[in-house]
N, C-alpha and C. Protein backbone atom coordinates (compact mmCIF):
# COMPACT_ATOMS: atom_id res chain seq x y z
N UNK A 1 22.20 9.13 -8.85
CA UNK A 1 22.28 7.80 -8.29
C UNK A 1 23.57 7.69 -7.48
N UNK A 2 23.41 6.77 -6.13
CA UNK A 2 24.80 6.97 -5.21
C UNK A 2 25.26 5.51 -5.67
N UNK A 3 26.51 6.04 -6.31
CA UNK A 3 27.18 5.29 -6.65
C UNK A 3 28.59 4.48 -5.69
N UNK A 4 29.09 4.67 -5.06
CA UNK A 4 30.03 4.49 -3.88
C UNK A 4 29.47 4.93 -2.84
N UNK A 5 28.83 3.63 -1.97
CA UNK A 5 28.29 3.78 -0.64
C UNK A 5 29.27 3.09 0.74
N UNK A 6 30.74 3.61 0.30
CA UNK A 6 31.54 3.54 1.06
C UNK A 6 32.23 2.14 1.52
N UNK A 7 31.75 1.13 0.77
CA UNK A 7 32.84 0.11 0.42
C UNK A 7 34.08 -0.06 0.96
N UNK A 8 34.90 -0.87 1.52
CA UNK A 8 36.09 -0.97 1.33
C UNK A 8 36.63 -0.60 -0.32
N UNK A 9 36.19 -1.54 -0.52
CA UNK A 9 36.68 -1.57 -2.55
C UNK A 9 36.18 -0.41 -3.20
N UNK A 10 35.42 0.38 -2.98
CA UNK A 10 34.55 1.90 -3.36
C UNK A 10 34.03 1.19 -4.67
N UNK A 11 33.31 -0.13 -4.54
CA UNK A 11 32.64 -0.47 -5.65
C UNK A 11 31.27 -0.48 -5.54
N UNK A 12 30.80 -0.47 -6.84
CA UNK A 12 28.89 0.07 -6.56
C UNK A 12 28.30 -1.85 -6.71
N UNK A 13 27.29 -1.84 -6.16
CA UNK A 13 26.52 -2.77 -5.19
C UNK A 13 26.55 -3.55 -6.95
N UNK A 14 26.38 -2.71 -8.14
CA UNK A 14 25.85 -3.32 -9.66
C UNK A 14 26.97 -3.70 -9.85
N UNK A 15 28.26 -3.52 -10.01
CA UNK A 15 29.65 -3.72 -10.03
C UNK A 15 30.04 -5.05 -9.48
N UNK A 16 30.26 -4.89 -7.78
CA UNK A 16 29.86 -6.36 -7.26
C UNK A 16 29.16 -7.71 -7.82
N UNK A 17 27.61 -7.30 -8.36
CA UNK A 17 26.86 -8.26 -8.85
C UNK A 17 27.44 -8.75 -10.01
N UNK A 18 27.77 -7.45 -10.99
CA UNK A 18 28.18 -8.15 -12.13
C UNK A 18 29.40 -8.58 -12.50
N UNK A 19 30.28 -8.57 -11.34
CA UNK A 19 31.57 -9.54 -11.09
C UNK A 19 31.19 -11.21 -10.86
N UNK A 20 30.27 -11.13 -9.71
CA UNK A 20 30.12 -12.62 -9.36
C UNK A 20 29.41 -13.22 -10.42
N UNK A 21 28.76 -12.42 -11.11
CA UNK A 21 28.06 -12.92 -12.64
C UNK A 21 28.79 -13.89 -13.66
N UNK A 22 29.53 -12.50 -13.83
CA UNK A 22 31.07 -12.93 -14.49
C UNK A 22 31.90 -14.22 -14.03
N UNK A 23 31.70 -14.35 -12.78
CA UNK A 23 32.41 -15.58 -12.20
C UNK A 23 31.96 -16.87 -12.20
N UNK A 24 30.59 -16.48 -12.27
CA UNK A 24 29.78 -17.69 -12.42
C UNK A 24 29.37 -18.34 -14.11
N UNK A 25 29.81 -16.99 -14.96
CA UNK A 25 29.85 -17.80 -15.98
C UNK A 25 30.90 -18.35 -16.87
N UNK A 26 31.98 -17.76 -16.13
CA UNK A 26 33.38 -18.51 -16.05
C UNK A 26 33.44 -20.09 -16.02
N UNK A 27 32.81 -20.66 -14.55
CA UNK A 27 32.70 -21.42 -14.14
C UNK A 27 30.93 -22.78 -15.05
N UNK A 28 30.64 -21.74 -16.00
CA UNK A 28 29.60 -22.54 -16.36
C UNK A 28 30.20 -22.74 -17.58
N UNK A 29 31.38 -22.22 -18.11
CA UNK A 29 31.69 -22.58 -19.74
C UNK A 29 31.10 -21.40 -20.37
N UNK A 30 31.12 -20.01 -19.72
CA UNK A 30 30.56 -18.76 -20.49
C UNK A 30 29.22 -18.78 -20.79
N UNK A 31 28.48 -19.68 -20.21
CA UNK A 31 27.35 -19.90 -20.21
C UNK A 31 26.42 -18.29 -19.98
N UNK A 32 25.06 -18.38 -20.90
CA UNK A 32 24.21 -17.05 -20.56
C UNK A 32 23.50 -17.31 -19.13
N UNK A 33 23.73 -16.06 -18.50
CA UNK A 33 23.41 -16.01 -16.71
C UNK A 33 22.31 -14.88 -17.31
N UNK A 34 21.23 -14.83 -17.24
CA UNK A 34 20.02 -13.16 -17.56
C UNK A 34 20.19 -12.67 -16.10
N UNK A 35 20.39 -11.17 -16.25
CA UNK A 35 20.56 -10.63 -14.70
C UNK A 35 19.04 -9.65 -15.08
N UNK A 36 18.02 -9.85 -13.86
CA UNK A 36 17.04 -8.95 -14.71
C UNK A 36 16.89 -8.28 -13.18
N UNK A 37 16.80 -6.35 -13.19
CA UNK A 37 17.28 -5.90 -12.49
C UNK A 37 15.72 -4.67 -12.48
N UNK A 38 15.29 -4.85 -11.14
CA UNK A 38 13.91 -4.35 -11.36
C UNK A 38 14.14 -2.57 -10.73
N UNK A 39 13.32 -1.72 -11.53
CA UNK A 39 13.65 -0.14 -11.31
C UNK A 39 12.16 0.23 -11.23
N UNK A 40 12.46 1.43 -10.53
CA UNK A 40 11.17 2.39 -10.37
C UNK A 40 11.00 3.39 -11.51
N UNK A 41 10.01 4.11 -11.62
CA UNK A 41 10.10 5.12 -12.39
C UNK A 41 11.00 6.52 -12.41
N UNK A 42 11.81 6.70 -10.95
CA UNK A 42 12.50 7.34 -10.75
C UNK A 42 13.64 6.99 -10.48
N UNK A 43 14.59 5.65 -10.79
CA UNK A 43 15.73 4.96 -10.86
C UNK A 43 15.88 4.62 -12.06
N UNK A 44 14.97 4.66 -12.98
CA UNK A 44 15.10 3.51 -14.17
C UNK A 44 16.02 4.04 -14.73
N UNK A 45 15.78 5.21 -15.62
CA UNK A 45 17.21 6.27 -16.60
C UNK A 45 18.62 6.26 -15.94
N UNK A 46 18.49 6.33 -14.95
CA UNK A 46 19.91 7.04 -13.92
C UNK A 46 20.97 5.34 -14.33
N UNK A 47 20.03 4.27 -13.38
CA UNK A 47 20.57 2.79 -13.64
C UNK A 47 21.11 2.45 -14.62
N UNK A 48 19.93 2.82 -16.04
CA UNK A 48 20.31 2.38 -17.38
C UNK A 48 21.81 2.86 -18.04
N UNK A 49 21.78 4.62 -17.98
CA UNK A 49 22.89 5.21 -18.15
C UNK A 49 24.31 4.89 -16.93
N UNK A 50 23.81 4.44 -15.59
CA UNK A 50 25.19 3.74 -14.88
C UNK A 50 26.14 2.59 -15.75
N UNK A 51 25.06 1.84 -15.70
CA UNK A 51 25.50 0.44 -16.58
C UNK A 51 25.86 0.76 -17.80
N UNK A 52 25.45 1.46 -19.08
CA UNK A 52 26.01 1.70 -19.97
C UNK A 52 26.92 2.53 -20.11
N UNK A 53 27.50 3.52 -18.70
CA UNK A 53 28.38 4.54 -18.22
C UNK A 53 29.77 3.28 -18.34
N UNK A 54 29.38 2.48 -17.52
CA UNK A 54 29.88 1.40 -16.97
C UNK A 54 30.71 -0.09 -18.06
N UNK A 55 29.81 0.09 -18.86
CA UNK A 55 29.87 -1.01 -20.17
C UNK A 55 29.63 -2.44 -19.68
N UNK A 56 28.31 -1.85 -19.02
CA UNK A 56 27.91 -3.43 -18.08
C UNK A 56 28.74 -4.11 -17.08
N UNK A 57 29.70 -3.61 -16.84
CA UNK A 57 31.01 -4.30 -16.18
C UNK A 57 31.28 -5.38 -16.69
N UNK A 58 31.59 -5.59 -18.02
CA UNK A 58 31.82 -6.70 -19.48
C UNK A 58 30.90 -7.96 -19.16
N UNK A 59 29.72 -7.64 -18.98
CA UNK A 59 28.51 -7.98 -18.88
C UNK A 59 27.83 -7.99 -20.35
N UNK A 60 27.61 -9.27 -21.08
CA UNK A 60 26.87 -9.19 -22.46
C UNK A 60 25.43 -8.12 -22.46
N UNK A 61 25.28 -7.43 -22.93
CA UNK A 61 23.92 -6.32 -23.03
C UNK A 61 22.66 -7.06 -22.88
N UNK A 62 22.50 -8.19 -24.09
CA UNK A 62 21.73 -8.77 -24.36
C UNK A 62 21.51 -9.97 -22.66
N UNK A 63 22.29 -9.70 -21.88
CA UNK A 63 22.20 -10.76 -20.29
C UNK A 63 21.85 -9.61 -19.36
N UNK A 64 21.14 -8.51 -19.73
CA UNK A 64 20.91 -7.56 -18.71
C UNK A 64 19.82 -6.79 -18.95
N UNK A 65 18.71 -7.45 -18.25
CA UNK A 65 17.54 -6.82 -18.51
C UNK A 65 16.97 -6.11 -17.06
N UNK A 66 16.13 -4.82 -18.06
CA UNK A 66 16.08 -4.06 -16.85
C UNK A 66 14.71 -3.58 -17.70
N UNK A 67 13.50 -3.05 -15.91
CA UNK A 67 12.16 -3.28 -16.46
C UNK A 67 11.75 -2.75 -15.05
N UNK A 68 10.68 -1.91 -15.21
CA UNK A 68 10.11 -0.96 -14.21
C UNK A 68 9.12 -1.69 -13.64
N UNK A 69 8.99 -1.29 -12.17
CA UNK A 69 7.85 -2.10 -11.26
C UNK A 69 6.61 -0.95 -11.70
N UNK A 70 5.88 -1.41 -11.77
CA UNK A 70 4.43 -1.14 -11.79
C UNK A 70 3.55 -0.67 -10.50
N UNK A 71 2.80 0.05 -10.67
CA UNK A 71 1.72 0.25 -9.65
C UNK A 71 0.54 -0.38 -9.97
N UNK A 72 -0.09 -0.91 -9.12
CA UNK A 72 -1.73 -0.94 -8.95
C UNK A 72 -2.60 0.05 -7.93
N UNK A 73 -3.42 0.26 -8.46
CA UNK A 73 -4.56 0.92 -7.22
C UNK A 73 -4.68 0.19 -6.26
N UNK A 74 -5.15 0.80 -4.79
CA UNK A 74 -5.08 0.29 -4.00
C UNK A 74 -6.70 -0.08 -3.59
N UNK A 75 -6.61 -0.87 -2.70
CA UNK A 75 -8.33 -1.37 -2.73
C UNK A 75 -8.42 -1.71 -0.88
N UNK A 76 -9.44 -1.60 -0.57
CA UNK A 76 -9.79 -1.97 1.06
C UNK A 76 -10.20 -3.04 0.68
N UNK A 77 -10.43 -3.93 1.86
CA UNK A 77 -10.62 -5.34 2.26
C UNK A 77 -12.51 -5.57 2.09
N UNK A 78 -13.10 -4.29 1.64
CA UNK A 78 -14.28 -4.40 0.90
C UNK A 78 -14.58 -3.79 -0.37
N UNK A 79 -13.40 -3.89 -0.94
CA UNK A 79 -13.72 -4.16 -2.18
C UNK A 79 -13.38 -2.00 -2.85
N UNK A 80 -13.71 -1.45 -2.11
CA UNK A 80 -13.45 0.15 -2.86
C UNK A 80 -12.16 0.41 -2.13
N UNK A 81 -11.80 1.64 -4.11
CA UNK A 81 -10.81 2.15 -3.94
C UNK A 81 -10.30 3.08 -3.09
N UNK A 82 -9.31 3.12 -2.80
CA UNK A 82 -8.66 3.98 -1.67
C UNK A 82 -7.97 5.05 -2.19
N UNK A 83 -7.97 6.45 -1.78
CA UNK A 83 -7.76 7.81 -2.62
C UNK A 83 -6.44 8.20 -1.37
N UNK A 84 -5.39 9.17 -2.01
CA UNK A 84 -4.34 10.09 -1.03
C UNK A 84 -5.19 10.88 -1.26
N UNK A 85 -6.16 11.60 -1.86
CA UNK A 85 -6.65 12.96 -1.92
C UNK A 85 -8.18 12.70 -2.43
N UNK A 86 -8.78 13.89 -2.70
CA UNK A 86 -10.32 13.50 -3.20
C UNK A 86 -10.07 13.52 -4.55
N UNK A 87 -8.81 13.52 -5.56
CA UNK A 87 -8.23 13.13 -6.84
C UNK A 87 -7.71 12.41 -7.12
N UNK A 88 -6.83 11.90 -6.70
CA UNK A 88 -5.78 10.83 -6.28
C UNK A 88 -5.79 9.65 -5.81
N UNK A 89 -5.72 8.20 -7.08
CA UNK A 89 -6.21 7.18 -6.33
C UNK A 89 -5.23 6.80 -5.47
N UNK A 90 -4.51 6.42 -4.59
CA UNK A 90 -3.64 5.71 -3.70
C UNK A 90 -3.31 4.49 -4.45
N UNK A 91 -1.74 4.34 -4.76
CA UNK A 91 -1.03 2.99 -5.57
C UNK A 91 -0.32 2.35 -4.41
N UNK A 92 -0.18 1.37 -5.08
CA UNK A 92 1.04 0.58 -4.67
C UNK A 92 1.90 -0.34 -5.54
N UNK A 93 3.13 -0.48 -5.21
CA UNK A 93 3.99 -1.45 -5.81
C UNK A 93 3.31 -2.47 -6.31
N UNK A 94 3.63 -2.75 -7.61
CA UNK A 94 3.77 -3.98 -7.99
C UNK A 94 4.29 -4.60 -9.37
N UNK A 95 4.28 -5.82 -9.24
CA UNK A 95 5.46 -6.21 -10.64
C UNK A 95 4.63 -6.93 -11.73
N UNK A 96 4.94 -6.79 -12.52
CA UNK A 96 4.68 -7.61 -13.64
C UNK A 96 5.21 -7.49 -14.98
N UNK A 97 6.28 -8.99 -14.83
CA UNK A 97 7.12 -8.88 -15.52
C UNK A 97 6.94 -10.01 -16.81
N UNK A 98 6.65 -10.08 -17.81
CA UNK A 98 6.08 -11.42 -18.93
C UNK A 98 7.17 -10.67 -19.98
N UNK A 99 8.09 -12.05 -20.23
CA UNK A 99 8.99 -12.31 -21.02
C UNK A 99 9.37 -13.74 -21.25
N UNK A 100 9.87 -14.07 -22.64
CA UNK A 100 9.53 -14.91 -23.16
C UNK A 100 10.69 -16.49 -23.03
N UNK A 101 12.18 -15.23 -21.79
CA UNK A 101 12.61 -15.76 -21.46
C UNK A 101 12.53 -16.38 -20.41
N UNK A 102 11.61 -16.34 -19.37
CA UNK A 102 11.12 -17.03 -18.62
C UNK A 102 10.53 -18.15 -18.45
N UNK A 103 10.21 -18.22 -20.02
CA UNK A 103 9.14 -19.47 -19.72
C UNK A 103 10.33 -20.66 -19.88
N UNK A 104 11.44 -20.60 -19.98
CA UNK A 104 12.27 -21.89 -19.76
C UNK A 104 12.29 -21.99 -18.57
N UNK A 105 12.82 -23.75 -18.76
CA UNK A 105 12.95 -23.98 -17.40
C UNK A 105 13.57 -23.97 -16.79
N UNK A 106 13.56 -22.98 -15.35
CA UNK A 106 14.80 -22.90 -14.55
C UNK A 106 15.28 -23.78 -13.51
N UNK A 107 16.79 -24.10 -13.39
CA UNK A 107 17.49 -24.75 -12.02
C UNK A 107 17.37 -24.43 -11.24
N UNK A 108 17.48 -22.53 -11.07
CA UNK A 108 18.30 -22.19 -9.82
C UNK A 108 17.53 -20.43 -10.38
N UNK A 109 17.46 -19.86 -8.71
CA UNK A 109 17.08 -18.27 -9.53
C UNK A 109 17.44 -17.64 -7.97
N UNK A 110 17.95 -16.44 -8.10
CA UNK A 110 18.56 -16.01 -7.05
C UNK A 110 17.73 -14.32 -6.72
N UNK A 111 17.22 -14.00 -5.69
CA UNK A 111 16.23 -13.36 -5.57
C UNK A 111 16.93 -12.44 -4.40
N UNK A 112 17.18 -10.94 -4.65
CA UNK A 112 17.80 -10.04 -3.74
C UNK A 112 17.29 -8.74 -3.81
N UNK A 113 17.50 -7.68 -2.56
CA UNK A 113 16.88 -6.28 -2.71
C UNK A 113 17.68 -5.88 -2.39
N UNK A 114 17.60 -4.58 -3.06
CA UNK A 114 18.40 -3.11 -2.38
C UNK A 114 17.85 -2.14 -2.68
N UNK A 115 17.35 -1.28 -1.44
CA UNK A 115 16.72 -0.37 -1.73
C UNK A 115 16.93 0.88 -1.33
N UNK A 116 17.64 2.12 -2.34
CA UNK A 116 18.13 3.25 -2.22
C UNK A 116 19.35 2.87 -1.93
N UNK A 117 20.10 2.19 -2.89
CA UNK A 117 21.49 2.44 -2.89
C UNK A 117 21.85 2.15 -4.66
């Protein structure tokens, strides 16, 4: 995983986040902020062991959830599946994420990508 993508500060993009985290729950009375941080099947381990490399960047454990995107099969606009090979169904991205912390109700939710860094 690239960890210093040349920054002024040579800080990693998770580092950053979980500063302003930190800042924001400064500013809420230490309030719980859930940072839920979506991985592939080939990012997920590398991420997990950054952050715990890391010690969350004094990020509570239990405020950092992390959870793999999913595939679905892919389908044409009539209805059959679509193959990369005559074995191979053709996927695509997708999420689905059911947790139990969600179902409160939220103020505010902050929605960002980065992809391959």
């Amino acid at each position: 995983m690239k960890q210093d993508i040349s920054l002024p500060t040579h800080k990693s993009l998770f580092q950053l986040q979980a500063e302003r985290l930190l800042r924001l729950r400064k500013l809420g009375g230490n309030a719980s902020i859930p940072w839920y941080i979506m991985t592939s099947s080939f990012t997920h381990a590398p991420t997990q062991e950054f952050l715990e490399r890391n010690k969350y960047f004094g990020l509570p454990v239990e405020d950092v959830v992390l959870f793999q995107q999913g595939t679905l099969p892919c389908v044409s606009l009539d209805g059959h599946i679509l193959l990369d090979s005559q074995t191979t169904v053709q996927t695509s991205s997708a999420v689905v994420l059911i947790d139990d912390r969600l179902l409160v109700p939220l103020m505010v939710m902050e929605v960002y990508t980065v992809v391959c860094c």
